[in-house]
N, C-alpha and C. Protein backbone atom coordinates (compact mmCIF):
# COMPACT_ATOMS: atom_id res chain seq x y z
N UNK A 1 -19.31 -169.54 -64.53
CA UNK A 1 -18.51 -170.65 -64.04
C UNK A 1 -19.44 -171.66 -63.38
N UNK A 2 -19.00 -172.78 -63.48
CA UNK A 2 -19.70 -173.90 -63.21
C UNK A 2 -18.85 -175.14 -62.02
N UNK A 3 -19.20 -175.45 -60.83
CA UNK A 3 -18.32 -176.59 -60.64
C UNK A 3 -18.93 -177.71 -60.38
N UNK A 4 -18.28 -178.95 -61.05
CA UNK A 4 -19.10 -180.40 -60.82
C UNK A 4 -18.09 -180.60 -59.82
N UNK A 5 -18.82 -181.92 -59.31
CA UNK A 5 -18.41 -183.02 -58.55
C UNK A 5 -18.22 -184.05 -59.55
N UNK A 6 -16.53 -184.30 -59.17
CA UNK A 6 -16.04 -186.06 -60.49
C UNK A 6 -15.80 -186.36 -59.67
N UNK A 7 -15.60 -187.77 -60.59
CA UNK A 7 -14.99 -188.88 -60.09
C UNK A 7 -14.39 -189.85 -60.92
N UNK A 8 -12.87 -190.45 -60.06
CA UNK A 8 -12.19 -190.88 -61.17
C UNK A 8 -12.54 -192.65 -61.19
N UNK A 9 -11.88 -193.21 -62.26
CA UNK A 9 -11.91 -194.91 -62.37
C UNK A 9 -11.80 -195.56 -61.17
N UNK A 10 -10.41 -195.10 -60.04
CA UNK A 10 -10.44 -195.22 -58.82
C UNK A 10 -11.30 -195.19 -58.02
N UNK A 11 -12.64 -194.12 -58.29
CA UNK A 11 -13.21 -193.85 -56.86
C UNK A 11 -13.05 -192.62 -56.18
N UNK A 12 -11.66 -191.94 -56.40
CA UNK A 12 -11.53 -190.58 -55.67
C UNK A 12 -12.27 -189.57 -56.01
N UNK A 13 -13.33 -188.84 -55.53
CA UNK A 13 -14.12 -187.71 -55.49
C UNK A 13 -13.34 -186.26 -55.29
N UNK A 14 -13.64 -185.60 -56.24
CA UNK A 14 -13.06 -184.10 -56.45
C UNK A 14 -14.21 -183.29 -57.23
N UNK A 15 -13.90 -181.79 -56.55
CA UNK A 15 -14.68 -180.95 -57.24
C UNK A 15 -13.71 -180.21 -58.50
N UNK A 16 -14.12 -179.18 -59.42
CA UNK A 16 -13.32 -178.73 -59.99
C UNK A 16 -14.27 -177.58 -61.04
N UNK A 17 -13.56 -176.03 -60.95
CA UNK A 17 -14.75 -175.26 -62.13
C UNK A 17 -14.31 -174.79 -62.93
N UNK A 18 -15.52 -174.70 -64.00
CA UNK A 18 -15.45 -175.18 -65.44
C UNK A 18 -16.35 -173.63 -66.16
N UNK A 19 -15.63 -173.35 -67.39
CA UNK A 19 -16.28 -172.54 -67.73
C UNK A 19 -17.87 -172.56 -68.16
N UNK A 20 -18.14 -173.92 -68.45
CA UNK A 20 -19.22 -174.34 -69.04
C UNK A 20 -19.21 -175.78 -69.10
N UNK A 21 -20.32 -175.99 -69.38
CA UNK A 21 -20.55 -177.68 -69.68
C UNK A 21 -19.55 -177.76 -71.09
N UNK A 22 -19.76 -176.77 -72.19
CA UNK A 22 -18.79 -177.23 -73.20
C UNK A 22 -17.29 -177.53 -73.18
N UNK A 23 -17.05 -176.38 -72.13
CA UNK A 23 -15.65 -176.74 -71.62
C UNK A 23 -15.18 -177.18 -70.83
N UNK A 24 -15.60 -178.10 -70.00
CA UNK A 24 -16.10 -179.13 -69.51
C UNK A 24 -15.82 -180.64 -70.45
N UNK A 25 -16.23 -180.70 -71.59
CA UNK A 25 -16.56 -181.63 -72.50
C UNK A 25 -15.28 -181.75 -73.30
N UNK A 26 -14.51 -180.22 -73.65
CA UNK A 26 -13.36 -179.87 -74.66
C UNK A 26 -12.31 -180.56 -73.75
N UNK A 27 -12.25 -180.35 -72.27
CA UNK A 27 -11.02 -180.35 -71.31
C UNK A 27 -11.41 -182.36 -71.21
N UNK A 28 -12.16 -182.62 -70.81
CA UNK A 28 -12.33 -184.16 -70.95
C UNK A 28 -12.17 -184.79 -72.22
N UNK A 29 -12.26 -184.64 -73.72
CA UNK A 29 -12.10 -185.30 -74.61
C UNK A 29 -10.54 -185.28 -75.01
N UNK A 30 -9.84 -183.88 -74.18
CA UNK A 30 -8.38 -183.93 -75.11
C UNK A 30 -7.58 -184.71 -73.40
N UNK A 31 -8.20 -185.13 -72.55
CA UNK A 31 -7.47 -186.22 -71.15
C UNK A 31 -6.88 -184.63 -70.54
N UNK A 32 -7.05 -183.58 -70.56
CA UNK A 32 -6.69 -182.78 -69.44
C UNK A 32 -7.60 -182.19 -68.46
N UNK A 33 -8.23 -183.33 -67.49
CA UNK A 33 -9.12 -183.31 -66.71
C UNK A 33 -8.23 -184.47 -65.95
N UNK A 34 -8.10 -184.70 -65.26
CA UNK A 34 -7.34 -185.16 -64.03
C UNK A 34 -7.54 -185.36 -62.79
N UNK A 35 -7.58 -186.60 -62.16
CA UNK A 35 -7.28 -187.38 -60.51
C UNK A 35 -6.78 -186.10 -59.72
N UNK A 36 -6.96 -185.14 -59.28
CA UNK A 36 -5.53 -184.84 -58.10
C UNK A 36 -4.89 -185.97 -57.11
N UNK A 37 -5.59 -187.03 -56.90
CA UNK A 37 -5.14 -187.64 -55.95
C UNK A 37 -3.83 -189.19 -56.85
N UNK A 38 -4.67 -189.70 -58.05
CA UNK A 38 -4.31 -190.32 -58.33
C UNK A 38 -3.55 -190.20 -59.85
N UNK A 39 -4.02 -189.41 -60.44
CA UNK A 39 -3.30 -188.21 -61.77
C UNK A 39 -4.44 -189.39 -62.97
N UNK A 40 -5.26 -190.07 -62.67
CA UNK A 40 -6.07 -190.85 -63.61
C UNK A 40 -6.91 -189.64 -64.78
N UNK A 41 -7.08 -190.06 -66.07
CA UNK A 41 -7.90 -188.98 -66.83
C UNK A 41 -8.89 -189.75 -67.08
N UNK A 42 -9.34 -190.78 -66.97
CA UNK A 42 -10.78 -191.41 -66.62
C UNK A 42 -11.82 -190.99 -65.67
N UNK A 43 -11.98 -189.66 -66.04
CA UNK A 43 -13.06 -188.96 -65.09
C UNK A 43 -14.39 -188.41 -65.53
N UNK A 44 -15.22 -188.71 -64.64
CA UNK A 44 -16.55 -188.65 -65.23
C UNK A 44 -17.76 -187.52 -63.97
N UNK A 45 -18.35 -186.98 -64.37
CA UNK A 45 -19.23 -186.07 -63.15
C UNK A 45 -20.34 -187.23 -62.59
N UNK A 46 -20.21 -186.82 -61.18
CA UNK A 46 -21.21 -187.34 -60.45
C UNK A 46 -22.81 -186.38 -60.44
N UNK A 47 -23.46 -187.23 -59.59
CA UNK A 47 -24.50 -186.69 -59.22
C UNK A 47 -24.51 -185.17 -58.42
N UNK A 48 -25.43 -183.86 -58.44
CA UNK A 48 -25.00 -182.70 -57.86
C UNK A 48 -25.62 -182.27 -57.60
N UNK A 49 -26.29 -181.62 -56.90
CA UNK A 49 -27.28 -180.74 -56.22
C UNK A 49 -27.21 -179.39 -57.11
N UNK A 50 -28.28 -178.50 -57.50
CA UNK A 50 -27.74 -176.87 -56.74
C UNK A 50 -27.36 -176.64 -56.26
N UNK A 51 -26.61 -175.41 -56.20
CA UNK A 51 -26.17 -174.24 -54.73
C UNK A 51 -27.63 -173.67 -54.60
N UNK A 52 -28.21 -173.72 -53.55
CA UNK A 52 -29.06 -172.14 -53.62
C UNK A 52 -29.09 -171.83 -52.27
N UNK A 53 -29.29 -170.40 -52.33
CA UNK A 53 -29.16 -169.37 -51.39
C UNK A 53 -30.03 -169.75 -50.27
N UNK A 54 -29.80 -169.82 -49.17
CA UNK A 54 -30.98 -170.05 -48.25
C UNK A 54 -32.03 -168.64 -47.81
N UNK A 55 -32.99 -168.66 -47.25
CA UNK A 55 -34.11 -167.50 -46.83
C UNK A 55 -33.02 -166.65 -46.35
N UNK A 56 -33.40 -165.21 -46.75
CA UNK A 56 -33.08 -163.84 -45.62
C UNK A 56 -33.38 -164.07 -44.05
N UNK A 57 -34.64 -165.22 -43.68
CA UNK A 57 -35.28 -165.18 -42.68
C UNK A 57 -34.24 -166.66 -42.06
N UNK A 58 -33.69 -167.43 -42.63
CA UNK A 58 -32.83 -168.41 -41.59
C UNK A 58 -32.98 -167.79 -40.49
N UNK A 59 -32.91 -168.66 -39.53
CA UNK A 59 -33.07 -168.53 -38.31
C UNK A 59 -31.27 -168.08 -37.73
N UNK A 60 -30.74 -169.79 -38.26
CA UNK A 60 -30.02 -169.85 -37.55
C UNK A 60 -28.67 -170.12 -38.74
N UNK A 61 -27.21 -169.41 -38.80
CA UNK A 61 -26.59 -169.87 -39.95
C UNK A 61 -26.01 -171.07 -40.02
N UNK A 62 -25.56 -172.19 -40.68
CA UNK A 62 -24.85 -173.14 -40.88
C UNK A 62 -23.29 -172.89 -40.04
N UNK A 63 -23.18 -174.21 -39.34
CA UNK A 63 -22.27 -173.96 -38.46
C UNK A 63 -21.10 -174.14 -39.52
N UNK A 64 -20.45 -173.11 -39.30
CA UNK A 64 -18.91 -173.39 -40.09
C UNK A 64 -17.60 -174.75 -39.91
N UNK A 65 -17.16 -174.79 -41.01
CA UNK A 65 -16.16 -176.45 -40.63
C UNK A 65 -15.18 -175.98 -39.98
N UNK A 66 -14.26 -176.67 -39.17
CA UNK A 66 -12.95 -176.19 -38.36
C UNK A 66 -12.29 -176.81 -39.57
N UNK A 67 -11.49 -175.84 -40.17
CA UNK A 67 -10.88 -175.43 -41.14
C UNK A 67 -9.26 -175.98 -40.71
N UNK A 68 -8.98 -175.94 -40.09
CA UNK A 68 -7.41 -176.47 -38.82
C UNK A 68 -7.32 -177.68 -38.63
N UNK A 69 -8.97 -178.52 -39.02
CA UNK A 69 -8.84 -179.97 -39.07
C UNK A 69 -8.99 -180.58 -40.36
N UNK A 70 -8.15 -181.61 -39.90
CA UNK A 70 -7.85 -182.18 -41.63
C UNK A 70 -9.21 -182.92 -41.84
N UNK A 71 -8.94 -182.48 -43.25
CA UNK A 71 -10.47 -182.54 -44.08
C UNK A 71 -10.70 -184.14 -44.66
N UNK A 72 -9.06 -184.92 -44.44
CA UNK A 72 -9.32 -186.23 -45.52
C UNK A 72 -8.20 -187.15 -44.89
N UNK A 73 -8.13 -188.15 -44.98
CA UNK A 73 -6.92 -189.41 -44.33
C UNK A 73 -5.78 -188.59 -45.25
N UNK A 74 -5.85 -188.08 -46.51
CA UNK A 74 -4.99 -187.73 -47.09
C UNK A 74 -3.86 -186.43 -46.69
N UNK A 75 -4.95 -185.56 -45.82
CA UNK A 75 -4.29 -183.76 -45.49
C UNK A 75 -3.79 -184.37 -43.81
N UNK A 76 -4.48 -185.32 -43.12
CA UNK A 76 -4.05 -186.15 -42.02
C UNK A 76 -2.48 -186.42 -42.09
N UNK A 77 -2.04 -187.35 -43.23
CA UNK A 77 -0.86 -187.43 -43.02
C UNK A 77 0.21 -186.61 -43.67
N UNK A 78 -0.96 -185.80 -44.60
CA UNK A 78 0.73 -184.81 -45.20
C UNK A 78 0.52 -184.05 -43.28
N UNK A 79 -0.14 -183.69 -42.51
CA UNK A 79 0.08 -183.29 -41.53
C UNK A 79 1.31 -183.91 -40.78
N UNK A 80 1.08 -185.18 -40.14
CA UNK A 80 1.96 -186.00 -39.88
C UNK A 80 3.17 -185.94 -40.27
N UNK A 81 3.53 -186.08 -41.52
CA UNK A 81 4.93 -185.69 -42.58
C UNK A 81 5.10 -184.57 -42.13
N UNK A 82 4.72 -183.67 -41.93
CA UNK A 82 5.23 -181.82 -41.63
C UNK A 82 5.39 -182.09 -40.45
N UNK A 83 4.86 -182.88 -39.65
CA UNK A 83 5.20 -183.17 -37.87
C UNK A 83 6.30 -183.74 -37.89
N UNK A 84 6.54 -184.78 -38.41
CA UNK A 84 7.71 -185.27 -38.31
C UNK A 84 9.47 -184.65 -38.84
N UNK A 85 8.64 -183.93 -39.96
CA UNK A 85 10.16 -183.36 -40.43
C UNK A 85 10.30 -182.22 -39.34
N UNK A 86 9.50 -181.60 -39.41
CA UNK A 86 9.98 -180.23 -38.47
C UNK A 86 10.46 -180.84 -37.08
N UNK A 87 10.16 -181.67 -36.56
CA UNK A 87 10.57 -182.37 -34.97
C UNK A 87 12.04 -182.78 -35.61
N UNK A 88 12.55 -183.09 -36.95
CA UNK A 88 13.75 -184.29 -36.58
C UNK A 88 14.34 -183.23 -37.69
N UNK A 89 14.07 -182.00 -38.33
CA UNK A 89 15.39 -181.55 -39.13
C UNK A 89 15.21 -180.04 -38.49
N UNK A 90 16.31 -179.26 -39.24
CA UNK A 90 16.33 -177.89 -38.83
C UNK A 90 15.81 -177.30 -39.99
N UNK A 91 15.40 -176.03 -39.54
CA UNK A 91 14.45 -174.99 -41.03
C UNK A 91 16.02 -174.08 -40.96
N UNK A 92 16.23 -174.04 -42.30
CA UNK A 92 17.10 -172.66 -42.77
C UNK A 92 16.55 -171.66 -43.48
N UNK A 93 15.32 -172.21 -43.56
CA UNK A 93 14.75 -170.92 -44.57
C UNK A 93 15.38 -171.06 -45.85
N UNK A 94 15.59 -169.25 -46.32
CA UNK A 94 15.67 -169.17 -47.95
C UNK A 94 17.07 -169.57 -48.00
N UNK A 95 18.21 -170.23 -46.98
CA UNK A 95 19.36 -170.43 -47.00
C UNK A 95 19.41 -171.90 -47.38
N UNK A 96 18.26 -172.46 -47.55
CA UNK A 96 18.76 -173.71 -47.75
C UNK A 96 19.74 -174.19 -48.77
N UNK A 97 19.45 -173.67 -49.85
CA UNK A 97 20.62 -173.85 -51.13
C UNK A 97 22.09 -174.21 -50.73
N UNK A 98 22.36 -172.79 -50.03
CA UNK A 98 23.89 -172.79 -49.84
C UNK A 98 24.20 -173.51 -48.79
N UNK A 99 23.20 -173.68 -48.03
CA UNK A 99 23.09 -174.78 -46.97
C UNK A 99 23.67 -176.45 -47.27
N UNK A 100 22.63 -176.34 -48.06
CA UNK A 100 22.88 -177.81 -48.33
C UNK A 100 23.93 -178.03 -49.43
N UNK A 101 24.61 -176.93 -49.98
CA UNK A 101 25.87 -177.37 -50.62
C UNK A 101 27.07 -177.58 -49.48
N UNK A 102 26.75 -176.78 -48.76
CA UNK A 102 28.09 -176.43 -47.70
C UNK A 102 28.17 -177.67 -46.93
N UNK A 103 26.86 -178.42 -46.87
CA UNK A 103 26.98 -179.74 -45.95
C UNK A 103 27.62 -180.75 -46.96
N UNK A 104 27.22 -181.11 -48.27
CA UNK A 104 27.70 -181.72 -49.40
C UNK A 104 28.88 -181.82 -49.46
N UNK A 105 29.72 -180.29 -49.33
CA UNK A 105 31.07 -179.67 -49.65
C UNK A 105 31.67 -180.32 -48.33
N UNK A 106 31.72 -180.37 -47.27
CA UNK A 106 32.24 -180.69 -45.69
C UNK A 106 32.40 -179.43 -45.07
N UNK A 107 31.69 -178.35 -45.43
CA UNK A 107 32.40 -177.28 -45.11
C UNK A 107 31.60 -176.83 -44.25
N UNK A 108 30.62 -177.07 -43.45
CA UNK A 108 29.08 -177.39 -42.73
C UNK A 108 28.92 -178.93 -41.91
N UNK A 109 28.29 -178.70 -40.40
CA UNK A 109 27.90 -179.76 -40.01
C UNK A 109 27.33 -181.22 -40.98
N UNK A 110 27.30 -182.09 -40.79
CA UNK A 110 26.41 -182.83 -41.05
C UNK A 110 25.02 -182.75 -40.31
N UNK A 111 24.00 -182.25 -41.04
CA UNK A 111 22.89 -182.80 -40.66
C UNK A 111 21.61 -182.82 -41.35
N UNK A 112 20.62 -182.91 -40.77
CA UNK A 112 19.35 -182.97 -41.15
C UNK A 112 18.34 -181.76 -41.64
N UNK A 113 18.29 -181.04 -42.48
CA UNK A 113 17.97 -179.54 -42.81
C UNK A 113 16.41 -179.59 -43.63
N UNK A 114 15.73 -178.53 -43.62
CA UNK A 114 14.45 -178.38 -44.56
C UNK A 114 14.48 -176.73 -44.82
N UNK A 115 14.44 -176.46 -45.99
CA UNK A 115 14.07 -175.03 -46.03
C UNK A 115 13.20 -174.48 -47.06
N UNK A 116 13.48 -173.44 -47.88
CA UNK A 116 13.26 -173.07 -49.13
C UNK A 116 14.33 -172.91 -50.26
N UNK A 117 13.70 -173.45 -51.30
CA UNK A 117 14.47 -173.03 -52.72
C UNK A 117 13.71 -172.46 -53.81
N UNK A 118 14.47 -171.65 -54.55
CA UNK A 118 13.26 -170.96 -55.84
C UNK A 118 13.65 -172.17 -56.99
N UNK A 119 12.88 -172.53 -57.63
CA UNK A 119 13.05 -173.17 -59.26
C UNK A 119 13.90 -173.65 -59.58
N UNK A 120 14.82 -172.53 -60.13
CA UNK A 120 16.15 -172.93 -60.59
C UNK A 120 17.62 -173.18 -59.20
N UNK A 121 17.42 -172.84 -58.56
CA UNK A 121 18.22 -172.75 -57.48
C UNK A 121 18.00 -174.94 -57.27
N UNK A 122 16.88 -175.77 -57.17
CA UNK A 122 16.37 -176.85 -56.53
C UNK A 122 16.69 -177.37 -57.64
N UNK A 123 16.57 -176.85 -58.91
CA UNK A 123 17.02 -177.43 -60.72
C UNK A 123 18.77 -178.11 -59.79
N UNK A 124 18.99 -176.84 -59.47
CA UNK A 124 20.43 -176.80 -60.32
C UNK A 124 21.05 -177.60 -58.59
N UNK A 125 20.59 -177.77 -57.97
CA UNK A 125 21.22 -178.92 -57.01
C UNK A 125 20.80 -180.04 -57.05
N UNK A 126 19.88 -180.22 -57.75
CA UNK A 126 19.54 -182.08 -58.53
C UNK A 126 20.84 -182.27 -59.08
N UNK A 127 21.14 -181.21 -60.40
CA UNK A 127 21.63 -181.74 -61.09
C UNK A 127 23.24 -181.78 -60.92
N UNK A 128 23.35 -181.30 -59.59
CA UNK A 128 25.09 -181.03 -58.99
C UNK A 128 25.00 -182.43 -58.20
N UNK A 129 23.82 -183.26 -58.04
CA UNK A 129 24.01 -184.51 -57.22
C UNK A 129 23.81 -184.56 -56.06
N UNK A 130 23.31 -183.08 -55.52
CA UNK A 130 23.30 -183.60 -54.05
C UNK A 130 21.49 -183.92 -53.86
N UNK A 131 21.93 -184.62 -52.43
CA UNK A 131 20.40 -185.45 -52.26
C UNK A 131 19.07 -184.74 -51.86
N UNK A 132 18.22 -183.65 -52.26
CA UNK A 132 17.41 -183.32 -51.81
C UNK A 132 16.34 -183.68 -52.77
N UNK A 133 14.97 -183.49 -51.87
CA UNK A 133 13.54 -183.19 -52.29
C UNK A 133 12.77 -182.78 -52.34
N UNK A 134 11.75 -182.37 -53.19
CA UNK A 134 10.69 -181.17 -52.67
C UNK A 134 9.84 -181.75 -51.77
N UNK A 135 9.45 -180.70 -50.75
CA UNK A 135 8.17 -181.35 -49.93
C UNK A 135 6.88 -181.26 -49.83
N UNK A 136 6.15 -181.62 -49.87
CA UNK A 136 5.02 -181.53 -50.62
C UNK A 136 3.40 -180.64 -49.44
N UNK A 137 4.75 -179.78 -48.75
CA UNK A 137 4.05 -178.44 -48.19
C UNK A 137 4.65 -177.31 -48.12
N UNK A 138 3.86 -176.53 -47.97
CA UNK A 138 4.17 -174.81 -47.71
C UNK A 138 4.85 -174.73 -46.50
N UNK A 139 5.79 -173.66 -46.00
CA UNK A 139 6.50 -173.50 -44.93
C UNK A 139 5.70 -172.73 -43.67
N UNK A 140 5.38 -173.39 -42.57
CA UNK A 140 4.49 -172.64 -41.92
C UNK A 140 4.38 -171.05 -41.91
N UNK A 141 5.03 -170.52 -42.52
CA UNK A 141 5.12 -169.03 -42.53
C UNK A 141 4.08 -168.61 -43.08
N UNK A 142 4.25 -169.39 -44.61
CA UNK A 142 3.68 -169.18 -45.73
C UNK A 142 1.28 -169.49 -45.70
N UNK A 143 1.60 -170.68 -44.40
CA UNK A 143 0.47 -171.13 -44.55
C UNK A 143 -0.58 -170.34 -43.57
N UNK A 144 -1.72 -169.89 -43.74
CA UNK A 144 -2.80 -169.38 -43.12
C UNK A 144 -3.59 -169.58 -41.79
């Protein structure tokens, strides 16, 4: 396995690994090589160093990143977004489904809710009309 450093038409820098330079080459000629940030298939490898191993004899090890701090303006505000929903709605958890029909139905408060849904459960309340969305994080339970 191999991972470059791309970059898309935009500008956005991403890593990503590759079985090989050939496949590498197969996944870029058929456009399924991809932006995460911007979904662009105009992507091309940057410049890259080696990895290599440092001495047995280091002195001293590389200080580790605080991992808890956001890494990009981008993980900054999905932070923000998770601050804000959790301060202004309620979590129901895996109840959200019936949750949010029962509020739909009148048969439930009105209010402001976030929870979980599986697949088809989030399918099939699009398509009953009521107003929800996915959010574009894990439920603190779930996250590390």
């Amino acid at each position: 396995m191999i991972r470059y450093s791309l970059k898309c038409d935009a500008g956005h820098g991403f890593d990503s690994w590759f079985k090989g330079d050939e496949a590498f080459s197969a996944l870029l000629s058929a456009g399924q090589v991809a932006c995460p940030v911007c979904g662009s298939a105009k992507v091309e490898k940057e410049l890259m160093a080696p990895a290599v191993r440092p001495a047995r004899k280091a002195a001293a090890a590389p200080a580790r990143p605080d991992l808890s701090a956001p890494a990009s303006e981008l993980e900054e505000k999905l932070a923000a977004l998770r601050r804000q929903i959790e301060e202004n709605s309620e979590y129901v958890g895996m109840n959200f489904a019936a949750e949010a029909r029962a509020i739909h139905a009148g048969d439930a408060p009105e209010r402001v809710i976030h929870g979980e849904a599986k697949p088809d459960e989030a399918l099939a309340m699009i398509e009953e009309g009521l107003p929800v969305a996915p959010l574009p994080f894990l439920p603190a339970r779930k996250v590390n």
